[in-house]
Protein backbone atom coordinates (compact mmCIF):
# COMPACT_ATOMS: atom_id res chain seq x y z
CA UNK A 1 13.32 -9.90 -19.03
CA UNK A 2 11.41 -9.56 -22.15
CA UNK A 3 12.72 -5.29 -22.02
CA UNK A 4 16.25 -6.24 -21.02
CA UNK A 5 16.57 -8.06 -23.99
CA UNK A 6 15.37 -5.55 -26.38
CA UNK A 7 17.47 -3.05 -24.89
CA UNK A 8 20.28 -4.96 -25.37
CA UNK A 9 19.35 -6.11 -28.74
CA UNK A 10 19.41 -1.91 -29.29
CA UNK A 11 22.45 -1.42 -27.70
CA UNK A 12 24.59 -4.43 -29.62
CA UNK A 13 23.40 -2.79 -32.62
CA UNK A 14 24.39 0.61 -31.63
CA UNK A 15 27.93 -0.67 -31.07
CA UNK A 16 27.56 -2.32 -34.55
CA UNK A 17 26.43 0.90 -35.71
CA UNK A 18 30.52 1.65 -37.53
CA UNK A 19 30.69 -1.37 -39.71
CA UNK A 20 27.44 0.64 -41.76
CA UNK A 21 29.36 4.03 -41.64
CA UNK A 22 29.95 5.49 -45.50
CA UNK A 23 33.25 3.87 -46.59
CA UNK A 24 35.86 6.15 -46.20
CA UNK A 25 34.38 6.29 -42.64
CA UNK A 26 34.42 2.52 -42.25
CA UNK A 27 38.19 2.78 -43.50
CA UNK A 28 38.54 5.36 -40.87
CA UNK A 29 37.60 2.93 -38.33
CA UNK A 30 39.64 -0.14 -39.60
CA UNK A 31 43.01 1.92 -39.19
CA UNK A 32 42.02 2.87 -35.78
CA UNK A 33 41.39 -0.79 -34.89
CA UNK A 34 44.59 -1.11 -36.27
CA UNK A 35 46.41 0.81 -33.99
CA UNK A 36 44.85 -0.10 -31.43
CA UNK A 37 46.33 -3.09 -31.59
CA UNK A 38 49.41 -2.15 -33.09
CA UNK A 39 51.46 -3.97 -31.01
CA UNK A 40 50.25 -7.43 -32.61
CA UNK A 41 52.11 -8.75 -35.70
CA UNK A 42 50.08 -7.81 -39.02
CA UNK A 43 50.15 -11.17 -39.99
CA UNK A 44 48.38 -12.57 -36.89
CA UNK A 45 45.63 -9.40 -36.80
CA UNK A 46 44.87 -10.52 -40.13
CA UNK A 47 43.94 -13.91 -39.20
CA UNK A 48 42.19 -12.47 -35.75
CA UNK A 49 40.61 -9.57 -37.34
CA UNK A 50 39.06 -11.99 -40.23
CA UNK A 51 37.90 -14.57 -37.72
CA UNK A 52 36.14 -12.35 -36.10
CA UNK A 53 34.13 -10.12 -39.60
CA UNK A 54 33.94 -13.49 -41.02
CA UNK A 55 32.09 -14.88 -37.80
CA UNK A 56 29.72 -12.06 -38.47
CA UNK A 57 28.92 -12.75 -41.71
CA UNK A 58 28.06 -16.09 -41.05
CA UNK A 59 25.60 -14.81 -39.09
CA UNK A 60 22.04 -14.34 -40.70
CA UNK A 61 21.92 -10.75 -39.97
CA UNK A 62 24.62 -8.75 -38.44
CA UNK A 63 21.79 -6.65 -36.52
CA UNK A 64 20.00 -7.76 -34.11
CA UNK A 65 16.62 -5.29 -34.64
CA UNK A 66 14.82 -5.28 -37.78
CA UNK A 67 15.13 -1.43 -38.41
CA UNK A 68 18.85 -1.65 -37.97
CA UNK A 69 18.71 -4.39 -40.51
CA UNK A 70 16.06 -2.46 -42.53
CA UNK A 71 18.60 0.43 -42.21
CA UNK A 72 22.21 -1.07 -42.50
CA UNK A 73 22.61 -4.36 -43.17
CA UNK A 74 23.33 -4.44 -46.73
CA UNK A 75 25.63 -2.03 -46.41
CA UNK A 76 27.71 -3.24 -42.95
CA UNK A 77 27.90 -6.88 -45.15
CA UNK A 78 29.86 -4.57 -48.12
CA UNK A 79 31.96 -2.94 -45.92
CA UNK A 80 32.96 -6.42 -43.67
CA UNK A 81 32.90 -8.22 -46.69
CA UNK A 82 35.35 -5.37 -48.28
CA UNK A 83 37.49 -5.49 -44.85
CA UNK A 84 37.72 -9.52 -44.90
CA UNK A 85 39.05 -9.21 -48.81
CA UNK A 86 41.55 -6.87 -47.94
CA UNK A 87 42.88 -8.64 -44.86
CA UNK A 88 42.91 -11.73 -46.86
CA UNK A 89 45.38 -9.40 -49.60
CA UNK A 90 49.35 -11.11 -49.44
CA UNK A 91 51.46 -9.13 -47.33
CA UNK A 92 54.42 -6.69 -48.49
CA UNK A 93 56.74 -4.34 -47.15
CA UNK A 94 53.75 -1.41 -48.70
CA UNK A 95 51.07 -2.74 -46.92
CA UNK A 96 52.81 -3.75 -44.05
CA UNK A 97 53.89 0.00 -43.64
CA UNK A 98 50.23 1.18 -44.52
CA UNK A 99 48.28 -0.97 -42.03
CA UNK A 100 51.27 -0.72 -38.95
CA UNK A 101 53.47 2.52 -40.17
CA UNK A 102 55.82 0.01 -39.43
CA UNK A 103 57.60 -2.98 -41.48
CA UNK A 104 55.08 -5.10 -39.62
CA UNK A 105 57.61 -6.63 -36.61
CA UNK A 106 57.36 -5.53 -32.84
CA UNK A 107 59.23 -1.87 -32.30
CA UNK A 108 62.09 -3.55 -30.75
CA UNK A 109 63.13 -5.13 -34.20
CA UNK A 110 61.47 -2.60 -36.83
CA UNK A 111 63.98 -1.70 -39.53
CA UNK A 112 62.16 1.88 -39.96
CA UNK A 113 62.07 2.18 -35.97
CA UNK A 114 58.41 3.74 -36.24
């Protein structure tokens, strides 16, 4: 049991490997996220989105294994912590159209029809 759960301690962090990427990567990764869920209003990603960064923040670490913490933690809090700010910006027509390439409403009603 003791093995399982240090192999999944490994493998959470693994997954959790992105939010330590070098920031333009990170950024990278947000936009895909992003699109992924494109069809979901921007407004209620943001809220989603920050519930869950902000859920890991709360934690004490974000990694589970000391060398990932040794190794990214500082830097996966900046980039969350940078993510969470930006989510929390208000919304306009700009950054509705550079977070959805859209005016932010589902295809059937977008203005721009993109």
């Amino acid at each position: 049991a003791r093995a399982a759960t240090a192999q999944a301690a490994h493998l959470i962090d693994a997954d959790l490997a992105i939010f330590a990427a070098p920031e333009t990567r990170y950024d990278e990764y947000t936009s895909a996220v992003r699109r992924e869920y494109a069809s979901i209003a921007e407004a209620d990603f943001r809220v989603g989105r920050s519930r869950i960064l902000t859920a890991y923040l709360a934690r004490p670490a974000i990694y589970r294994t000391a060398t990932a913490r040794e190794l990214w933690e500082a830097r996966a809090r900046a980039n969350v912590l940078r993510e969470v700010d930006a989510l929390s910006q208000p919304l306009t027509p700009r950054s509705l159209r550079a977070a959805t390439g859209r005016d932010g409403l589902p295809p059937a009603f977008s203005v721009l029809g993109a």
